[in-house]
C-alpha atoms as a PDB file:
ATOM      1  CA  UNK A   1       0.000   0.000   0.000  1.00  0.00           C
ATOM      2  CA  UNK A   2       1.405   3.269  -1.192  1.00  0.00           C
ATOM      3  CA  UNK A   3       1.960   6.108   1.928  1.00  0.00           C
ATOM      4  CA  UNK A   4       1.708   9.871   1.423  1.00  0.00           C
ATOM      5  CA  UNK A   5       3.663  11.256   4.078  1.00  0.00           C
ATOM      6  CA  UNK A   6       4.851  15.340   5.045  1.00  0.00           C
ATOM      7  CA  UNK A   7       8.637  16.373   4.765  1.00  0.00           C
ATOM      8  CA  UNK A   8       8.594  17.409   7.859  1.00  0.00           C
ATOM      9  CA  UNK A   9       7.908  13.870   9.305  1.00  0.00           C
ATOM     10  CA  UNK A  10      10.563  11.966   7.167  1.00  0.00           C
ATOM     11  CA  UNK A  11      12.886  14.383   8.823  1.00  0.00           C
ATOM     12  CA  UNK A  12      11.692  14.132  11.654  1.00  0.00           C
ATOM     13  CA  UNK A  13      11.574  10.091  11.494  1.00  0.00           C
ATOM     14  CA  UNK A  14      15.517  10.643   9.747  1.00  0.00           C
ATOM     15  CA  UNK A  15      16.938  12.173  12.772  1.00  0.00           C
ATOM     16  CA  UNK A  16      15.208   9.160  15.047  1.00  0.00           C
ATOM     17  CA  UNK A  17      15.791   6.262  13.311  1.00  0.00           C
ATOM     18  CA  UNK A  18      19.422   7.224  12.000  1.00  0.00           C
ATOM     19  CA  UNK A  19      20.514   4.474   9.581  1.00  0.00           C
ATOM     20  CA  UNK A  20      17.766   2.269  10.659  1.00  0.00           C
ATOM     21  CA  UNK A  21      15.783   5.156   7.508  1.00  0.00           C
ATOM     22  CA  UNK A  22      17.000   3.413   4.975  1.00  0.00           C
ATOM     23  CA  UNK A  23      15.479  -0.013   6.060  1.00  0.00           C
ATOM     24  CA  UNK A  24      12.448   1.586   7.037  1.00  0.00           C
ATOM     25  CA  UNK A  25      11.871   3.818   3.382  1.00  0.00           C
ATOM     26  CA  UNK A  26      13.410   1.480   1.133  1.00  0.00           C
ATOM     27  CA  UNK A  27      11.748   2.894  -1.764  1.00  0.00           C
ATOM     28  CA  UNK A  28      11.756   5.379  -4.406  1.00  0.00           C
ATOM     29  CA  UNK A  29       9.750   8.777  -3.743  1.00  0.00           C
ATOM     30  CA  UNK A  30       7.555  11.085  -5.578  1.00  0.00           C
ATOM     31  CA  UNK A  31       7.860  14.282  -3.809  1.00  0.00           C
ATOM     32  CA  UNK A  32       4.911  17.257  -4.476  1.00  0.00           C
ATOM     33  CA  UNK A  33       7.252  19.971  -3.124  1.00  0.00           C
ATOM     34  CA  UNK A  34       6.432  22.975  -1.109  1.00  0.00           C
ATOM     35  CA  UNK A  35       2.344  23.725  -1.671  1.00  0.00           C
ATOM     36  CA  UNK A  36      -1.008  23.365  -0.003  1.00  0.00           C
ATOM     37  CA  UNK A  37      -2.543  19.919  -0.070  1.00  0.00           C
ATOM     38  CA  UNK A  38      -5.977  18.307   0.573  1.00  0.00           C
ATOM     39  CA  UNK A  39      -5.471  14.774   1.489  1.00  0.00           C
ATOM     40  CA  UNK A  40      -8.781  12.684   2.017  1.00  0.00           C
ATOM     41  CA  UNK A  41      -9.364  12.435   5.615  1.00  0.00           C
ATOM     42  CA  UNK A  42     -10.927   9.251   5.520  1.00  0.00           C
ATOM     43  CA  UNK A  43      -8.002   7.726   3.914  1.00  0.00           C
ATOM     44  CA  UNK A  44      -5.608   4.937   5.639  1.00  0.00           C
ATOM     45  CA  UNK A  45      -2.737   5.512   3.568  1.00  0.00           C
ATOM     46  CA  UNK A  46      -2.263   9.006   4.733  1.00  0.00           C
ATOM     47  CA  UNK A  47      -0.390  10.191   7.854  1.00  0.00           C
ATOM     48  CA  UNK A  48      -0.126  13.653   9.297  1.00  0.00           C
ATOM     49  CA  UNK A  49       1.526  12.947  12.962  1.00  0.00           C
ATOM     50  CA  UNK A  50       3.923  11.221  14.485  1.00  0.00           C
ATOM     51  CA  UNK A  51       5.835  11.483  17.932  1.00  0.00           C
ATOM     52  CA  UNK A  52       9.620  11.219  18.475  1.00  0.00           C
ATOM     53  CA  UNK A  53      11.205  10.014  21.307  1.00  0.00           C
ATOM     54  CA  UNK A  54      12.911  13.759  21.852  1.00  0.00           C
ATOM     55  CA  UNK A  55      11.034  16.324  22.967  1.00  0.00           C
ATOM     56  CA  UNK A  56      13.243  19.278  22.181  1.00  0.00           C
ATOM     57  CA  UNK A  57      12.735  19.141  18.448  1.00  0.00           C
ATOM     58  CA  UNK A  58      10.769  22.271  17.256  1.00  0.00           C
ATOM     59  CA  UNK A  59       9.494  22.369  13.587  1.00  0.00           C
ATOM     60  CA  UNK A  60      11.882  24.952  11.967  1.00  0.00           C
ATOM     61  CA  UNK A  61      11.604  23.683   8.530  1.00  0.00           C
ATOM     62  CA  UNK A  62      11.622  27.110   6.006  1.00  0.00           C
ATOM     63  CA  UNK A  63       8.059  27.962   5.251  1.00  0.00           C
ATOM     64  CA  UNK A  64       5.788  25.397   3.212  1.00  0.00           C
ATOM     65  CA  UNK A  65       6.585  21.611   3.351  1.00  0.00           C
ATOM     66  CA  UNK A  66       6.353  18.889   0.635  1.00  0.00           C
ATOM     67  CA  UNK A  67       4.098  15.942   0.302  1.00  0.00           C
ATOM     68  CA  UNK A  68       6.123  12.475  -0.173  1.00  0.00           C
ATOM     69  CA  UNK A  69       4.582  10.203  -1.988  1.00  0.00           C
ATOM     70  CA  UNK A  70       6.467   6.589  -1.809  1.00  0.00           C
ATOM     71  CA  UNK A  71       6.291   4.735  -4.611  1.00  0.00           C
ATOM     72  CA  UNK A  72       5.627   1.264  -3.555  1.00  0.00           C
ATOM     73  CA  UNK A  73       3.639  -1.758  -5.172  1.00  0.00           C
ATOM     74  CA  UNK A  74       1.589  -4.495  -4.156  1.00  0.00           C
ATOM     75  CA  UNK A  75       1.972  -8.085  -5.460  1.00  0.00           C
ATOM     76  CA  UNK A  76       0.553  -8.332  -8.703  1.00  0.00           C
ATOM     77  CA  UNK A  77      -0.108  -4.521  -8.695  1.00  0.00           C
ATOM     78  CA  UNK A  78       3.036  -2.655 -10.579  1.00  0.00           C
ATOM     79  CA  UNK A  79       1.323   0.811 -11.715  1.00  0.00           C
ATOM     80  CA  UNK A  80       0.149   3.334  -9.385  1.00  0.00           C
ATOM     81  CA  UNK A  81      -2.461   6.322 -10.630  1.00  0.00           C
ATOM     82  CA  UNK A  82      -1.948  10.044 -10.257  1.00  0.00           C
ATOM     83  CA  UNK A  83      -4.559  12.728 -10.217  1.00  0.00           C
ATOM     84  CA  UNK A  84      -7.354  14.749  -8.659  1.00  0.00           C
ATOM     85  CA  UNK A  85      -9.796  11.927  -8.885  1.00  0.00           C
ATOM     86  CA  UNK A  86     -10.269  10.126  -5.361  1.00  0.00           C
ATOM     87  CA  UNK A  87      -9.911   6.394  -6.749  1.00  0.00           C
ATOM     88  CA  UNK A  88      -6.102   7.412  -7.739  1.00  0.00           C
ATOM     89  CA  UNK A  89      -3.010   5.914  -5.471  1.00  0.00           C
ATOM     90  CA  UNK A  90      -1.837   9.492  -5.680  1.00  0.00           C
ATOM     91  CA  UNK A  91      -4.734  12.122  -5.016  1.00  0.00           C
ATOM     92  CA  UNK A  92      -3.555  15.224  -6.015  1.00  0.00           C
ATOM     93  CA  UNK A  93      -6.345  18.192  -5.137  1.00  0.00           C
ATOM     94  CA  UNK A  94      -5.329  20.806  -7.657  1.00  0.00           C
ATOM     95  CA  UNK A  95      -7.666  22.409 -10.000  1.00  0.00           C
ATOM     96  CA  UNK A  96      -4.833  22.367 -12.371  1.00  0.00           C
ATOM     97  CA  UNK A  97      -4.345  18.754 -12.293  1.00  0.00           C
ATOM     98  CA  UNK A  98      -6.424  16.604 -14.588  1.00  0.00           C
ATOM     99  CA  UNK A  99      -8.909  14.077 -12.540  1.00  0.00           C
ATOM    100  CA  UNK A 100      -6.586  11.056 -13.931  1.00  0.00           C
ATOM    101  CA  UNK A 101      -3.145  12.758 -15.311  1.00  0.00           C
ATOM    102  CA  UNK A 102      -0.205  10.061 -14.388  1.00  0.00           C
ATOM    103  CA  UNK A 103       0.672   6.591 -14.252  1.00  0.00           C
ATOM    104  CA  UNK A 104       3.867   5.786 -12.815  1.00  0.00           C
ATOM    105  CA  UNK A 105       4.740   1.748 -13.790  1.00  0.00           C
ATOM    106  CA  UNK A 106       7.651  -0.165 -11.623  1.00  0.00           C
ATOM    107  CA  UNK A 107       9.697  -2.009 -13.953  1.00  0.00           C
ATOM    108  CA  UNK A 108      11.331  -5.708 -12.198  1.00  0.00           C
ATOM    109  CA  UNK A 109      14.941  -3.950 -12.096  1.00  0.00           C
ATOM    110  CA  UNK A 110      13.023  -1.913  -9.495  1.00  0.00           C
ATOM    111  CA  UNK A 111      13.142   1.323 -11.699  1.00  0.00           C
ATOM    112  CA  UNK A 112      10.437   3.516 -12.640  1.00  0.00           C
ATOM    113  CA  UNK A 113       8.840   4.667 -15.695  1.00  0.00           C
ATOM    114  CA  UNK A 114       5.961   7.469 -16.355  1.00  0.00           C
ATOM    115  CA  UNK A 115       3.117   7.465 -18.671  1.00  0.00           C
ATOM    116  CA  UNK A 116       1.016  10.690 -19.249  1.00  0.00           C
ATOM    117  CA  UNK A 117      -2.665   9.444 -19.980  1.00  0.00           C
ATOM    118  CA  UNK A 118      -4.929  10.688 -22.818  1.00  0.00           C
ATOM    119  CA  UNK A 119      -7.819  11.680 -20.726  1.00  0.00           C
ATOM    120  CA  UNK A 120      -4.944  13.771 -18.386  1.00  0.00           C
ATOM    121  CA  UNK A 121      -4.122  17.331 -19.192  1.00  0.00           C
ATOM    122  CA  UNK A 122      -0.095  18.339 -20.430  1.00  0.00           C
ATOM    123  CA  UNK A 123       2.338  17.016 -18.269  1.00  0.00           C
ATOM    124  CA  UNK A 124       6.635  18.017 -18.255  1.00  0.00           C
ATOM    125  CA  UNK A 125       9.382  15.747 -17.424  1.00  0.00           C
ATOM    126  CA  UNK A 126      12.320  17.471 -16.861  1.00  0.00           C
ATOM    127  CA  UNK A 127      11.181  20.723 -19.046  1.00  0.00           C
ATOM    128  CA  UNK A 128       9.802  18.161 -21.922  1.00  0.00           C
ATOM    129  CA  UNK A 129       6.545  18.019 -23.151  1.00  0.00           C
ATOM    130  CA  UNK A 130       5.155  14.273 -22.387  1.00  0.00           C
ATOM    131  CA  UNK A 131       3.300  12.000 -25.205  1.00  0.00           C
ATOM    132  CA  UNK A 132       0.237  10.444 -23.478  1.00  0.00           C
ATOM    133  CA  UNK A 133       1.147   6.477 -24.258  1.00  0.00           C
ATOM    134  CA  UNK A 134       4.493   6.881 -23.863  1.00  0.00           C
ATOM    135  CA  UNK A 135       6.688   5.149 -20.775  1.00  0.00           C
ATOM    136  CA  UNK A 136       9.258   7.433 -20.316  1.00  0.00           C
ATOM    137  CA  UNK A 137      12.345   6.564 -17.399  1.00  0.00           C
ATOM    138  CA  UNK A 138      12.815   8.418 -13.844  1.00  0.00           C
ATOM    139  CA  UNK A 139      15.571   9.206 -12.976  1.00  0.00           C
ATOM    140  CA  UNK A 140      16.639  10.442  -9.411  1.00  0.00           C
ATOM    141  CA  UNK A 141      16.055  14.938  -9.433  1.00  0.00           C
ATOM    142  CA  UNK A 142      14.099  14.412 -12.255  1.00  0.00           C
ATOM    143  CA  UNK A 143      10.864  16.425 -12.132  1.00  0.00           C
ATOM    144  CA  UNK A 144       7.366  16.432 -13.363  1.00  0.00           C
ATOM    145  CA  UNK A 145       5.210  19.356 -13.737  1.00  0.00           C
ATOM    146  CA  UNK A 146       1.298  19.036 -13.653  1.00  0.00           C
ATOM    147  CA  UNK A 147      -0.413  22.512 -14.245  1.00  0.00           C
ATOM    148  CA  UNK A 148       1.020  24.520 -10.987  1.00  0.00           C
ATOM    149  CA  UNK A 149       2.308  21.112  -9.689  1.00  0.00           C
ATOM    150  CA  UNK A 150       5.769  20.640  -9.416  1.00  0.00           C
ATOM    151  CA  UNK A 151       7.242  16.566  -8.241  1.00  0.00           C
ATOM    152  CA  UNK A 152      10.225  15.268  -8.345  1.00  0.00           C
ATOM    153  CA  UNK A 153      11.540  11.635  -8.535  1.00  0.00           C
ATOM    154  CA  UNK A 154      14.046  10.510  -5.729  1.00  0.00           C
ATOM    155  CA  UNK A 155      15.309   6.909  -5.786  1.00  0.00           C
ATOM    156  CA  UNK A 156      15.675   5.192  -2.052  1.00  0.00           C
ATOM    157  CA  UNK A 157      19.662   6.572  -2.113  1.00  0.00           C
ATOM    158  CA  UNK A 158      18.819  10.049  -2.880  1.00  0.00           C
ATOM    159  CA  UNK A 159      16.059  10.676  -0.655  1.00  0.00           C
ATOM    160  CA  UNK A 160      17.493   9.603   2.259  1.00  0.00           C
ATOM    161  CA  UNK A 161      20.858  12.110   1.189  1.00  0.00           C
ATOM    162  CA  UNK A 162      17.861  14.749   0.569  1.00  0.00           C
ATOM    163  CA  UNK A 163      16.722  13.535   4.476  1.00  0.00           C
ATOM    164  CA  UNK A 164      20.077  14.040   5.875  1.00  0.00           C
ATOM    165  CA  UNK A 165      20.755  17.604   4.467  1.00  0.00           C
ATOM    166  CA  UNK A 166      17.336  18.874   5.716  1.00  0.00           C
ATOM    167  CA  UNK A 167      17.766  17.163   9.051  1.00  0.00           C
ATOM    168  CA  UNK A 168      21.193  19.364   9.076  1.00  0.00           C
ATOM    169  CA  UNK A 169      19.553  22.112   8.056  1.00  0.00           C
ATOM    170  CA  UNK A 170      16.748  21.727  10.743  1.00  0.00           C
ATOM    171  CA  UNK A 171      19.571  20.819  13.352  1.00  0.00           C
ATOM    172  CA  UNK A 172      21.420  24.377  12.581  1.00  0.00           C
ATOM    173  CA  UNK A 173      18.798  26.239  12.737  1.00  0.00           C
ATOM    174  CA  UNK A 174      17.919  25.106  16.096  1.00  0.00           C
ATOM    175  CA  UNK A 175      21.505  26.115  17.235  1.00  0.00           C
ATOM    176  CA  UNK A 176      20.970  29.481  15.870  1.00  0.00           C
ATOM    177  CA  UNK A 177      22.801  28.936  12.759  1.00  0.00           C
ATOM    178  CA  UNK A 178      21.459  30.388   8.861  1.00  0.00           C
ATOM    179  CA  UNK A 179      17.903  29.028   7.699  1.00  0.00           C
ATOM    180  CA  UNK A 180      18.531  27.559   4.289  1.00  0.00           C
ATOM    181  CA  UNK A 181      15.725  26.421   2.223  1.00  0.00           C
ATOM    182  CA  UNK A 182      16.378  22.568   1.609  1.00  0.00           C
ATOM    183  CA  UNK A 183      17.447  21.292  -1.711  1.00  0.00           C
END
C-alpha cells in the first residue's frame, strides 16, 4: 500500500531512526514539493503525525513543506495512478491537475517509468513536453510538472541524502545557525 507522508515527518523520522531510515523507506519517492494539499481524511494511507522520542525538536523547517509520496507496489499490482480523482493511489487536489493525469509503472529492475494518460491534461518531465502512451524513465532529481504542480523523482539513495541535508539544516537552525531552504 502506497503512503503519502509530510517532509517534515521523514525528517523528523531521519533524525530518530538514524541508519535504521534506509530499512524503514526502502523505496523510491515522488515528492509534491512545497504547496497546499488536501489529502482525504478518511483515507488509511495518509499520515499527518507522528511522535519522536525527543522532545526538544521544534518544527523549523523554512516555510511550506512537501508531500512524499512513496512509490511502492503491491503483489501483482506494478502501476500506481496520479490525479485529482479520489480512486487514484496518488490524489492530487489541484484544480490544475487533470482528474486522472499520471501513471507511474515499476519495472522488475526496481526502476520507474511514467506514462502521461490521454484523458490527463499536459504534463513536463524534466522541461519536456510528455506524449500520453508513452513510458518514459525516472531518474533520481528528475521532475514532473502538472499545471502549478511541481514533483520530483528521488530513488531510495537520494532521498534519504535529501533527508540528511534537511535534518542538518533543521539541526542548525535550532543552534541558531542560517535558515537555508532545503534542496
Amino acid at each position: 500500500m502506497a503512503r503519502s507522508l509530510l517532509l517534515s515527518l521523514l525528517v523528523r523520522q531521519h533524525l530518530a531512526l538514524k541508519e535504521k531510515f534506509r530499512a524503514r523507506y526502502p523505496h523510491c519517492w515522488l515528492v509534491w514539493e512545497a504547496g497546499v494539499w488536501n489529502v482525504p481524511e478518511s483515507s488509511e494511507q495518509n499520515h499527518g503525525t507522528t511522535r519522536l522520542p525527543t522532545s526538544d525538536l521544534r518544527d523549523c523547517l523554512p516555510s511550506g513543506d512537501a508531500m512524499c509520496f512513496e512509490l511502492a507496489t503491491a503483489p501483482g499490482r506494478d502501476t500506481l495512478t496520479l490525479g485529482r480523482a479520489s480512486h487514484n493511489v496518488f490524489v492530487i487536489n489541484d484544480a490544475t491537475v487533470s482528474r486522472e493525469h499520471l501513471a507511474l509503472h515499476a519495472q522488475p529492475d526496481g526502476s520507474w517509468t511514467v506514462e502521461a494518460l490521454l484523458q490527463g491534461g499536459p504534463a513536463m518531465l524534466s522541461g519536456k513536453r510528455m506524449r500520453p502512451g508513452q513510458h518514459l524513465p525516472l531518474e533520481s532529481g528528475m521532475q514532473l510538472q502538472l499545471g502549478d504542480v511541481r514533483l520530483t523523482f528521488h530513488d531510495a539513495e537520494s532521498f534519504h541524502t535529501r533527508m540528511g541535508h534537511t535534518a542538518a539544516l533543521m539541526l542548525a537552525h535550532q543552534r541558531g545557525g542560517p535558515r537555508e531552504t532545503p534542496a
